[in-house]
N, C-alpha and C. Protein backbone atom coordinates (compact mmCIF):
# COMPACT_ATOMS: atom_id res chain seq x y z
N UNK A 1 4.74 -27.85 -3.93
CA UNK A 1 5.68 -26.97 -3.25
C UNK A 1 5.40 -25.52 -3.66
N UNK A 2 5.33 -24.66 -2.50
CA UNK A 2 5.28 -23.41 -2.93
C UNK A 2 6.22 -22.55 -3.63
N UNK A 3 5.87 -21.74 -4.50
CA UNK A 3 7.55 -20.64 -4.51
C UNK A 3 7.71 -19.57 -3.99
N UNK A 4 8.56 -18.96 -4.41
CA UNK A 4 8.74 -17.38 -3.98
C UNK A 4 7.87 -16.47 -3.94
N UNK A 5 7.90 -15.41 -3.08
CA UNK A 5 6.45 -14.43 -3.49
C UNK A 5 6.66 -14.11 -4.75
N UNK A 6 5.38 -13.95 -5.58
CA UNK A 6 4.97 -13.68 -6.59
C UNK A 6 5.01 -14.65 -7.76
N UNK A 7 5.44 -16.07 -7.16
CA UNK A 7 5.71 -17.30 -8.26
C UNK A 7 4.46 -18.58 -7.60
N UNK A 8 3.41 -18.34 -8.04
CA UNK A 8 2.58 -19.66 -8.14
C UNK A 8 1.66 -19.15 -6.28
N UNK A 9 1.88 -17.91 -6.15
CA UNK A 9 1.83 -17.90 -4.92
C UNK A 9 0.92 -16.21 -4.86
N UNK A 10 0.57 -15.74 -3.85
CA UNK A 10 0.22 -14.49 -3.59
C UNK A 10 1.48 -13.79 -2.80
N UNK A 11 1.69 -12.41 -2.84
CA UNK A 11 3.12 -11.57 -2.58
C UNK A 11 2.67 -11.92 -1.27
N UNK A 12 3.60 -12.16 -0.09
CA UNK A 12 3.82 -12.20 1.08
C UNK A 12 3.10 -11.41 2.15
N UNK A 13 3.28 -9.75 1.81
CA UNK A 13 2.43 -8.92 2.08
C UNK A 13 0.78 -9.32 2.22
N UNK A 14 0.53 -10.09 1.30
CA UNK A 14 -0.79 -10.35 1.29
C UNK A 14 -1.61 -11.63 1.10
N UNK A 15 -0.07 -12.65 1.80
CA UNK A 15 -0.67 -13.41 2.63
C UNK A 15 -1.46 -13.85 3.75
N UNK A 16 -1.72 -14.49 4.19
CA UNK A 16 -2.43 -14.78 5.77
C UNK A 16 -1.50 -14.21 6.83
N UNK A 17 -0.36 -14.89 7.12
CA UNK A 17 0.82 -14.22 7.42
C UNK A 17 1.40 -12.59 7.77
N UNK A 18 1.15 -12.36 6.38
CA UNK A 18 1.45 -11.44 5.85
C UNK A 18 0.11 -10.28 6.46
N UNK A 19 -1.00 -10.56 6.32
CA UNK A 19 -1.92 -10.03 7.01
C UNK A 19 -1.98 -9.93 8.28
N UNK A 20 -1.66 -10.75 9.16
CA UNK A 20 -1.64 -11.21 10.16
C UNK A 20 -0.37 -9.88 10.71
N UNK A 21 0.53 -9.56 10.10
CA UNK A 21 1.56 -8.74 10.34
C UNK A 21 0.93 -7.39 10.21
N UNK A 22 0.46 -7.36 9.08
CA UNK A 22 -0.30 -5.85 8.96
C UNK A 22 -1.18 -5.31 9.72
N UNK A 23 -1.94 -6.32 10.62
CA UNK A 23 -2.34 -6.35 11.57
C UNK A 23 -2.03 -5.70 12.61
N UNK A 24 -0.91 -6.10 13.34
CA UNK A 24 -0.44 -5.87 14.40
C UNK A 24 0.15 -4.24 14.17
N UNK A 25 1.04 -4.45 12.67
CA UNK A 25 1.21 -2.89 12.74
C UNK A 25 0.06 -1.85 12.77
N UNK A 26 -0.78 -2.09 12.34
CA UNK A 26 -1.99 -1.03 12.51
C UNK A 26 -2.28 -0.71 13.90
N UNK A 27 -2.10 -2.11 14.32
CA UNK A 27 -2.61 -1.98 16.56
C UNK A 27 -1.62 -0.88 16.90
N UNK A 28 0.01 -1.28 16.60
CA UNK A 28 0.94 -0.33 16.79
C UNK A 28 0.93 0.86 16.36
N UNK A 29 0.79 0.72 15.16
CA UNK A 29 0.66 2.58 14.75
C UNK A 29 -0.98 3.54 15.41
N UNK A 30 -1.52 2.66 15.61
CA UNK A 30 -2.43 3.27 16.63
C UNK A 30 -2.20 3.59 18.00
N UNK A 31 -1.25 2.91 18.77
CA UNK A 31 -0.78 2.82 19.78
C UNK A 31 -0.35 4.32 20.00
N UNK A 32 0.85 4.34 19.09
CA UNK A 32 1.77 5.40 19.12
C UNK A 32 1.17 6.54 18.53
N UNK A 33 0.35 6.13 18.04
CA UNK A 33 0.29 7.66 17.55
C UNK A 33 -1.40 8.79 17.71
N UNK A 34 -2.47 7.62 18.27
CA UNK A 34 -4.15 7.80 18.33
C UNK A 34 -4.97 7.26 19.37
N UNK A 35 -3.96 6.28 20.12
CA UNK A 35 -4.56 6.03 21.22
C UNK A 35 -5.32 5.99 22.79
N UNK A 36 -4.71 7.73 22.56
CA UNK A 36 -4.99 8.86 23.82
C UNK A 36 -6.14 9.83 23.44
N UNK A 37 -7.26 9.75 24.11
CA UNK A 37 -8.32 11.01 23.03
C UNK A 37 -8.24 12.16 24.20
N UNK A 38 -8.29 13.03 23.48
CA UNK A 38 -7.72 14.27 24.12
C UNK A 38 -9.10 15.05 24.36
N UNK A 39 -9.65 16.24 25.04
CA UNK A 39 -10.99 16.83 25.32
C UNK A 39 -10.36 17.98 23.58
N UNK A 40 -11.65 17.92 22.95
CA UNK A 40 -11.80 18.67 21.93
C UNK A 40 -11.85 17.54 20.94
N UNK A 41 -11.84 15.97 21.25
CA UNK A 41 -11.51 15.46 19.76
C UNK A 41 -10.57 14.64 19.53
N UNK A 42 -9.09 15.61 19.76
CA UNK A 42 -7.69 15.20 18.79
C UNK A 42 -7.22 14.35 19.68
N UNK A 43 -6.67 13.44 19.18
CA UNK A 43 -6.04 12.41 19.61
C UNK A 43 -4.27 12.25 19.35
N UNK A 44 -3.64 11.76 20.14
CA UNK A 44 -2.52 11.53 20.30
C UNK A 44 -2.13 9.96 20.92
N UNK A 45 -0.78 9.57 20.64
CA UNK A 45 -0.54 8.68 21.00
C UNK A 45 0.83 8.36 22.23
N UNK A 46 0.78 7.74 22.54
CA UNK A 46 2.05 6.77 23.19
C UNK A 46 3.47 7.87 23.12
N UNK A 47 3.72 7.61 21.63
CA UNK A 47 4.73 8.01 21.19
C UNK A 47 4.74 9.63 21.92
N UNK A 48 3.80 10.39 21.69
CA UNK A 48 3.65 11.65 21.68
C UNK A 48 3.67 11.94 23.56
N UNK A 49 3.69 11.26 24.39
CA UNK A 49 4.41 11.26 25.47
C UNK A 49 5.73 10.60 25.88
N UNK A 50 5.94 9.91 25.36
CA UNK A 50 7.77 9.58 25.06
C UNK A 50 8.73 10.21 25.21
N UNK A 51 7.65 11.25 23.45
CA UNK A 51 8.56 12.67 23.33
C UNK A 51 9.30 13.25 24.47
N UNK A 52 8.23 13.31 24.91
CA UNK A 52 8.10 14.29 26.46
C UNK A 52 9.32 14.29 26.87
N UNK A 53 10.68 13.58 27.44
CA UNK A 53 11.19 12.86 27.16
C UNK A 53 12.68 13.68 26.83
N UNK A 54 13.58 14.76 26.88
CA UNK A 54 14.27 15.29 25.86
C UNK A 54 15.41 14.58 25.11
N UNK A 55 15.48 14.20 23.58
CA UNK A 55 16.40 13.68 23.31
C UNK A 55 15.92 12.48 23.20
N UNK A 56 16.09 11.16 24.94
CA UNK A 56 16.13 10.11 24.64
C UNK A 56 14.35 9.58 24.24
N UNK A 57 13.38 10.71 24.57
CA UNK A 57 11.66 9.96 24.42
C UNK A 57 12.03 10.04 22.86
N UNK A 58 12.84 10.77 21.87
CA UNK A 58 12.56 11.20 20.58
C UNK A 58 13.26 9.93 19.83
N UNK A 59 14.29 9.59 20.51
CA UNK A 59 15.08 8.82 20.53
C UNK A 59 14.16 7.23 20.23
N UNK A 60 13.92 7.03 21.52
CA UNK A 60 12.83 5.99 21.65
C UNK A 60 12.11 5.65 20.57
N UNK A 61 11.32 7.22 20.48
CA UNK A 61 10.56 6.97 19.36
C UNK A 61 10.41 6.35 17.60
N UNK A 62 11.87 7.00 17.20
CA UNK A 62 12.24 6.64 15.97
C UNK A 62 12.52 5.53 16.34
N UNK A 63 12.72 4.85 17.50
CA UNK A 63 13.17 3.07 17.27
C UNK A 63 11.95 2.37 16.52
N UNK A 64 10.88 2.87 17.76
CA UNK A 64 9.67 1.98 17.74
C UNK A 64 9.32 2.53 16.24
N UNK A 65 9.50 3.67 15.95
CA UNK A 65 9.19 3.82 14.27
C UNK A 65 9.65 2.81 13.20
N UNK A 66 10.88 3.06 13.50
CA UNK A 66 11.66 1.94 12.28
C UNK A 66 11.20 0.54 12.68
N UNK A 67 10.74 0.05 13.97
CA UNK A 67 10.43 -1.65 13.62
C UNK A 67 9.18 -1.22 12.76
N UNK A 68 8.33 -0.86 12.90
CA UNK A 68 6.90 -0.52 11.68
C UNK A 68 7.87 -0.98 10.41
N UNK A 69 8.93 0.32 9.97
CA UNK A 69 9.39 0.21 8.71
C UNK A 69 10.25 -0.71 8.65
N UNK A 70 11.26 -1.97 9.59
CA UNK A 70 11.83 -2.70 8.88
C UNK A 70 10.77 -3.88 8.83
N UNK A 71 9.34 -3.73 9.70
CA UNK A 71 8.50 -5.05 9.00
C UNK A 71 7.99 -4.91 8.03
N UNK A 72 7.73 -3.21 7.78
CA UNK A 72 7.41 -3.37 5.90
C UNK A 72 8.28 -3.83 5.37
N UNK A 73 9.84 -3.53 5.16
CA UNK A 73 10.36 -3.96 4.48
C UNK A 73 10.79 -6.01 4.51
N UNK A 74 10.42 -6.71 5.75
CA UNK A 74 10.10 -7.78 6.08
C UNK A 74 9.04 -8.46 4.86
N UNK A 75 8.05 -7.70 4.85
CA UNK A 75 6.60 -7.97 3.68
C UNK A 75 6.97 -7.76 2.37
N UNK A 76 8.39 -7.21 2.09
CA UNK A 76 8.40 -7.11 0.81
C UNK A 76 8.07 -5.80 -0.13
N UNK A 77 8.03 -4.50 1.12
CA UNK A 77 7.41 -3.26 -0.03
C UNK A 77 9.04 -2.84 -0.39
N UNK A 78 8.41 -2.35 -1.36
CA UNK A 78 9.57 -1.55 -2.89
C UNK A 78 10.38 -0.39 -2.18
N UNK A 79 11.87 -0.26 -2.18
CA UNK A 79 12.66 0.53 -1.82
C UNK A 79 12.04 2.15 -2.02
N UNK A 80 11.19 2.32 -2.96
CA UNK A 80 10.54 3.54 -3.13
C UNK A 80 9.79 3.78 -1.86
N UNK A 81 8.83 2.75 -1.10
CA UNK A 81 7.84 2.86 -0.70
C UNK A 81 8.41 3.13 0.72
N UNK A 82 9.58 2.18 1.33
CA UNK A 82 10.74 2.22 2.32
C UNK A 82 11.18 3.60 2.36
N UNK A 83 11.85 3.95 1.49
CA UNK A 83 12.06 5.37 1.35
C UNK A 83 11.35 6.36 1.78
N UNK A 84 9.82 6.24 1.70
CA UNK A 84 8.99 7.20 2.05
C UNK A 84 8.22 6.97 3.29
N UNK A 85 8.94 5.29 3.64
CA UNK A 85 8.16 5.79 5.13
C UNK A 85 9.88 5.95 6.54
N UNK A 86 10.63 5.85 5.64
CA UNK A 86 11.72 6.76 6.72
C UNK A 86 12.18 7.71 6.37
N UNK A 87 11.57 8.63 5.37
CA UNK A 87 11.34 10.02 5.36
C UNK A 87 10.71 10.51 6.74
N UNK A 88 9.55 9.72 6.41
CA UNK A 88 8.13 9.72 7.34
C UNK A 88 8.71 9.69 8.64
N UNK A 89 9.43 8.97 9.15
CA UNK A 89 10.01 9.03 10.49
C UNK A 89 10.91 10.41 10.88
N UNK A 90 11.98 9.84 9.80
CA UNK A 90 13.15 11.67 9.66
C UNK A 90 12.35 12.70 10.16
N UNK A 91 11.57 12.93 9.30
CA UNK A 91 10.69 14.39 9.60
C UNK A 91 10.43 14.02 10.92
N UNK A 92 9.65 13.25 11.34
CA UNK A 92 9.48 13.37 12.68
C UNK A 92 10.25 13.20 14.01
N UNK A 93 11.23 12.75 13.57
CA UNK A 93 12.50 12.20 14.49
C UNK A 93 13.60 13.66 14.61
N UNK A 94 13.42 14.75 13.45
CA UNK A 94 14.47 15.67 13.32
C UNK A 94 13.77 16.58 13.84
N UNK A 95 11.94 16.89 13.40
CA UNK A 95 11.41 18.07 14.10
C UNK A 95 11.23 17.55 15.57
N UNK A 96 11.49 16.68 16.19
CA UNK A 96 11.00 15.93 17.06
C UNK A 96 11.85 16.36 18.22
N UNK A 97 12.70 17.05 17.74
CA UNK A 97 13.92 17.35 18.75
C UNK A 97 13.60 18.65 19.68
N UNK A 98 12.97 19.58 18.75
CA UNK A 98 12.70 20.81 19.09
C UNK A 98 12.19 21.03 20.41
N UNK A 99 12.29 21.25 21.08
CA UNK A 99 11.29 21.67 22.45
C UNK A 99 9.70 21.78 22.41
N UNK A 100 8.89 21.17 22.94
CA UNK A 100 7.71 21.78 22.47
C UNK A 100 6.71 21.26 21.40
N UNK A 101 7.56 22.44 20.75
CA UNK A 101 7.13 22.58 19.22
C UNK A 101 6.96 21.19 18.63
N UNK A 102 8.56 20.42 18.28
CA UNK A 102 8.52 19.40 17.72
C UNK A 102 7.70 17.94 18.27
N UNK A 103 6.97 18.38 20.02
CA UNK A 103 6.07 17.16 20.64
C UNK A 103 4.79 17.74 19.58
N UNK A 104 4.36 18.93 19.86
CA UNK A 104 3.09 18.75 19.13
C UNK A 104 3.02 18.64 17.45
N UNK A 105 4.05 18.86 17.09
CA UNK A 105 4.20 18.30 15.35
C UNK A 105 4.42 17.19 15.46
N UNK A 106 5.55 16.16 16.36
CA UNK A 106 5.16 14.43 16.20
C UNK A 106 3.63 14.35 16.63
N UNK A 107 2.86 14.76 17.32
CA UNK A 107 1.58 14.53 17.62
C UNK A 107 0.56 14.48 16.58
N UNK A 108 0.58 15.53 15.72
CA UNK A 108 -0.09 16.08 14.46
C UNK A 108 0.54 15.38 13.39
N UNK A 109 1.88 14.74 13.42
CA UNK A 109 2.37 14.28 12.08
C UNK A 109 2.15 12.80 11.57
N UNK A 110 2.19 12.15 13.19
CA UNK A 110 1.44 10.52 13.43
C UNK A 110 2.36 9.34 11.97
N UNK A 111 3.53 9.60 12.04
CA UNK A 111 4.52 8.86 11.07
C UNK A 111 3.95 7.61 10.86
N UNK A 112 3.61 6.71 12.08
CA UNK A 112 3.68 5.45 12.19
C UNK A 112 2.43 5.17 11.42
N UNK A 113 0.85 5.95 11.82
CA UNK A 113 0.04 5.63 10.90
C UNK A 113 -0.02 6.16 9.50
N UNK A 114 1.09 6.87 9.09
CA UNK A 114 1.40 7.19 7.69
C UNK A 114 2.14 6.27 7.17
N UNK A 115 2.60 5.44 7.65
CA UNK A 115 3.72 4.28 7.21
C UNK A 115 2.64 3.26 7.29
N UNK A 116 1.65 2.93 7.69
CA UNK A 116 1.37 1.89 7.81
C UNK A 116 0.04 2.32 6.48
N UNK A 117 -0.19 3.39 6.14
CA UNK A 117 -1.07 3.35 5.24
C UNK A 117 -0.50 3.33 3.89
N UNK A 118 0.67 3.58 4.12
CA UNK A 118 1.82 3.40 2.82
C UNK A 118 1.70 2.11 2.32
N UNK A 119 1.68 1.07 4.01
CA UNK A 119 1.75 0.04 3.40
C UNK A 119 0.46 -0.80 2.40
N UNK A 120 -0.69 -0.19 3.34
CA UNK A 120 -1.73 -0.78 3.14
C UNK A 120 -2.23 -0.54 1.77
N UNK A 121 -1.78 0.28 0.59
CA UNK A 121 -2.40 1.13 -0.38
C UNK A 121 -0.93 0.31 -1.23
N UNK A 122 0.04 0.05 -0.52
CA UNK A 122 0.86 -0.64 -1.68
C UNK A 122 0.23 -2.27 -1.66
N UNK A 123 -0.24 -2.83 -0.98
CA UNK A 123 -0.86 -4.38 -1.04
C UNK A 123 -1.93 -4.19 -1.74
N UNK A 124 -3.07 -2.73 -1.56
CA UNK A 124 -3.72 -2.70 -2.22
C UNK A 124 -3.84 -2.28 -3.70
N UNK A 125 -2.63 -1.68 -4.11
CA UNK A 125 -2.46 -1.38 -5.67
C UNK A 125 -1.21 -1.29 -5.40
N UNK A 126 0.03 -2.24 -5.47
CA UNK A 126 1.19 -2.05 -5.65
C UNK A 126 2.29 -1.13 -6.73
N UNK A 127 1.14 -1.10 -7.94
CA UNK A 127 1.93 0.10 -9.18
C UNK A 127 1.69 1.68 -8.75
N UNK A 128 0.82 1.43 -8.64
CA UNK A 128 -0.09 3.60 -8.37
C UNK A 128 0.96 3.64 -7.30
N UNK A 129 1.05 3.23 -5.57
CA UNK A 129 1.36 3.33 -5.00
C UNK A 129 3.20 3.36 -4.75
N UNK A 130 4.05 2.36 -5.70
CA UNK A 130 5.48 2.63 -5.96
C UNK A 130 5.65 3.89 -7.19
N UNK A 131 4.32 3.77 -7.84
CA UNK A 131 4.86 5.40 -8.72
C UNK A 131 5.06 6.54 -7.69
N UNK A 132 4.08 6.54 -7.24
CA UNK A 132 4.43 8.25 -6.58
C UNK A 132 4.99 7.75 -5.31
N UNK A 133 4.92 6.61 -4.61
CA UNK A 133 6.63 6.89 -4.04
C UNK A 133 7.99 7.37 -4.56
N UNK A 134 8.01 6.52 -5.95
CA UNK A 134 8.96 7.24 -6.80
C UNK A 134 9.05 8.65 -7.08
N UNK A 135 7.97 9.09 -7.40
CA UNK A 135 7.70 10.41 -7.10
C UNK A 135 8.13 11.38 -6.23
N UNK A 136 7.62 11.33 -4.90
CA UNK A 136 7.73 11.72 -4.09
C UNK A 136 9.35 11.75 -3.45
N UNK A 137 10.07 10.62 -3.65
CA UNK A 137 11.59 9.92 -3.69
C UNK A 137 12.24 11.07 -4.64
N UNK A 138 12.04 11.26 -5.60
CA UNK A 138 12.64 12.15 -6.80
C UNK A 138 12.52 13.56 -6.57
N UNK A 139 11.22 13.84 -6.00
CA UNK A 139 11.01 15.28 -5.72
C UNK A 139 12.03 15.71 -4.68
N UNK A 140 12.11 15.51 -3.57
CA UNK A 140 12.80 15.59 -2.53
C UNK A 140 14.29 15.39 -2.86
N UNK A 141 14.91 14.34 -3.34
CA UNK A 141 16.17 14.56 -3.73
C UNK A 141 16.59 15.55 -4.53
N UNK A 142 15.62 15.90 -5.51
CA UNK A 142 15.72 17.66 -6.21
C UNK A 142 15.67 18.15 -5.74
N UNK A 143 15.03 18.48 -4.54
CA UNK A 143 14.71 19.85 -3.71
C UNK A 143 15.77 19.71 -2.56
N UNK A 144 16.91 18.69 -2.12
CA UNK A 144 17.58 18.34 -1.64
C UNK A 144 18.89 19.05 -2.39
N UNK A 145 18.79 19.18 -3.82
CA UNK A 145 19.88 19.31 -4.05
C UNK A 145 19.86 20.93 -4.64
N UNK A 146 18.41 21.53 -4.85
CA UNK A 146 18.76 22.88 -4.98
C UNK A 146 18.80 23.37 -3.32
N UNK A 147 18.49 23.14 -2.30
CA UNK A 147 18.96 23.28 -1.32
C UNK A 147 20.59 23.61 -1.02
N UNK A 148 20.95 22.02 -1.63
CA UNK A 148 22.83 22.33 -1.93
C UNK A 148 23.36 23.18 -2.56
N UNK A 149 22.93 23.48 -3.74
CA UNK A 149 23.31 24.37 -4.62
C UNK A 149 23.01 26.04 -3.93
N UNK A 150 21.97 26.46 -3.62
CA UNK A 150 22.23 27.66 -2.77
C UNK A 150 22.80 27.29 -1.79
N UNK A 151 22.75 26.47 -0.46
CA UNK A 151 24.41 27.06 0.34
C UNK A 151 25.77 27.13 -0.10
N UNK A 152 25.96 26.28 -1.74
CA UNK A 152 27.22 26.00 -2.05
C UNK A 152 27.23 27.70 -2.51
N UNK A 153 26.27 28.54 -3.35
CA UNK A 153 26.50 29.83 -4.02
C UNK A 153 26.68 30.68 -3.00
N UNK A 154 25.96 30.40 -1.67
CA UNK A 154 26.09 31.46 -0.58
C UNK A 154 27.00 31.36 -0.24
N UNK A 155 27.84 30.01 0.14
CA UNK A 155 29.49 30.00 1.13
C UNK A 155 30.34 30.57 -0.11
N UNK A 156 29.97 30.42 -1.65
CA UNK A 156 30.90 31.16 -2.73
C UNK A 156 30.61 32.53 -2.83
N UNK A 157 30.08 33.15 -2.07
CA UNK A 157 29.72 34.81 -2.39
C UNK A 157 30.29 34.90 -0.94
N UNK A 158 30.51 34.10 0.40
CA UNK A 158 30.86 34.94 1.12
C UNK A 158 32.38 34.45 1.53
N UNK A 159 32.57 33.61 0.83
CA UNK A 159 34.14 33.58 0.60
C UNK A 159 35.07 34.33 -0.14
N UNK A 160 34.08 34.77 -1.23
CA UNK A 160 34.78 35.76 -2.30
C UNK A 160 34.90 37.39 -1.54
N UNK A 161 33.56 37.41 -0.47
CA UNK A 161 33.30 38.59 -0.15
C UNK A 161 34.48 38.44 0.97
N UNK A 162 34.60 37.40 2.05
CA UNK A 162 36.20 38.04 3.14
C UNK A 162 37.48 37.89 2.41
N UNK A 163 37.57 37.29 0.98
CA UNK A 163 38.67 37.21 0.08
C UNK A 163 39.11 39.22 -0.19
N UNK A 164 37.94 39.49 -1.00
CA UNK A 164 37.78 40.59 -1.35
C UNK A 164 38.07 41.97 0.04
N UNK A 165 38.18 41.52 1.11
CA UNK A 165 37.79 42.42 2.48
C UNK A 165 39.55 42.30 3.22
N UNK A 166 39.79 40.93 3.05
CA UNK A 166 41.18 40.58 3.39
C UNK A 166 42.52 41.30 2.36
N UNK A 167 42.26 41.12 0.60
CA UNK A 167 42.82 41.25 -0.07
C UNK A 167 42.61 42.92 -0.38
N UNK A 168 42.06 43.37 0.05
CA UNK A 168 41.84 44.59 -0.86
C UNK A 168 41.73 45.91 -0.21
C-alpha cells in the first residue's frame, strides 16, 4: 500500500500524475501567454488579447491564471511558493486594468509562465526554491508595510495641518 506524499513514495508533484499535470500547465501557460509570434520576434499570448477586453478580458484572465495556481497548489507546492505565484497574477491582474498600458505589461509580464516555472524549480529543488519564496514573501510584506507607515505619517501631517488651519 502506498502512503502519503513524501512517505514510502515520491511527492505528488513528481509523480507520473503529477507530471502529467505539469504538463498540461506548461501547454497552458504557453497558451496564454507565447503562443502568438508577433513580426520582430516577441511573442504574446491568448491571454494578452482577452485583455483587450475592458475589465471583463482582465477579469477572464486572472481566472484562467488562478486554475495554473490552484493546480499548483493541487501538487502540493509550499504556501511560500503559492504566495508568489498570486503575487504573480495580482501584479498582472491590477496593472492589467490600465488601458493600454496594462495589455502590453500583461504581455511582457507572462504570469502564467512565471508560475509555472515556480513550479518547475520547486519539484526540481524544493528547499532553494521555498527559501526565496520566503524571501521574496517577507520582502514585500515589509515594503507593504513601510508603504503603510508613510500614508499613515502623511494622513497625520495633513490632519494636524487642517486641525491647525481650522483651529487657529
Amino acid at each position: 500500500m502506498k502512503g502519503p506524499p513524501g512517505v514510502g513514495r515520491e511527492p505528488f508533484a513528481a509523480s507520473r500524475e503529477g507530471a502529467h499535470t505539469r504538463e498540461k500547465l506548461r501547454a497552458l501557460a504557453w497558451l496564454l501567454d507565447s503562443s502568438i509570434r508577433l513580426p520582430g520576434g516577441f511573442r504574446i499570448g491568448v491571454e494578452a488579447l482577452i485583455g483587450l477586453v475592458p475589465f471583463l478580458g482582465d477579469a477572464v484572465g486572472v481566472l484562467l491564471s488562478g486554475y495554473i495556481v490552484r493546480e499548483a497548489a493541487r501538487l502540493g507546492m509550499p504556501r511560500s511558493v503559492l504566495l508568489c505565484m498570486i503575487g504573480n497574477v495580482a501584479i498582472e491582474g491590477i496593472v492589467g486594468v490600465v488601458p493600454i498600458l496594462g495589455d502590453v505589461f500583461d504581455a511582457a509580464w507572462k504570469a502564467n509562465q512565471r508560475n509555472v516555472q515556480l513550479l518547475e524549480q520547486h519539484v526540481d529543488d524544493p528547499a532553494a526554491t521555498t527559501r526565496s519564496s520566503r524571501r521574496l514573501v517577507a520582502l514585500v510584506i515589509a515594503g507593504l508595510l513601510v508603504v503603510m507607515l508613510i500614508f499613515a505619517t502623511i494622513s497625520a501631517l495633513i490632519v494636524k495641518a487642517i486641525l491647525a488651519a481650522v483651529g487657529g
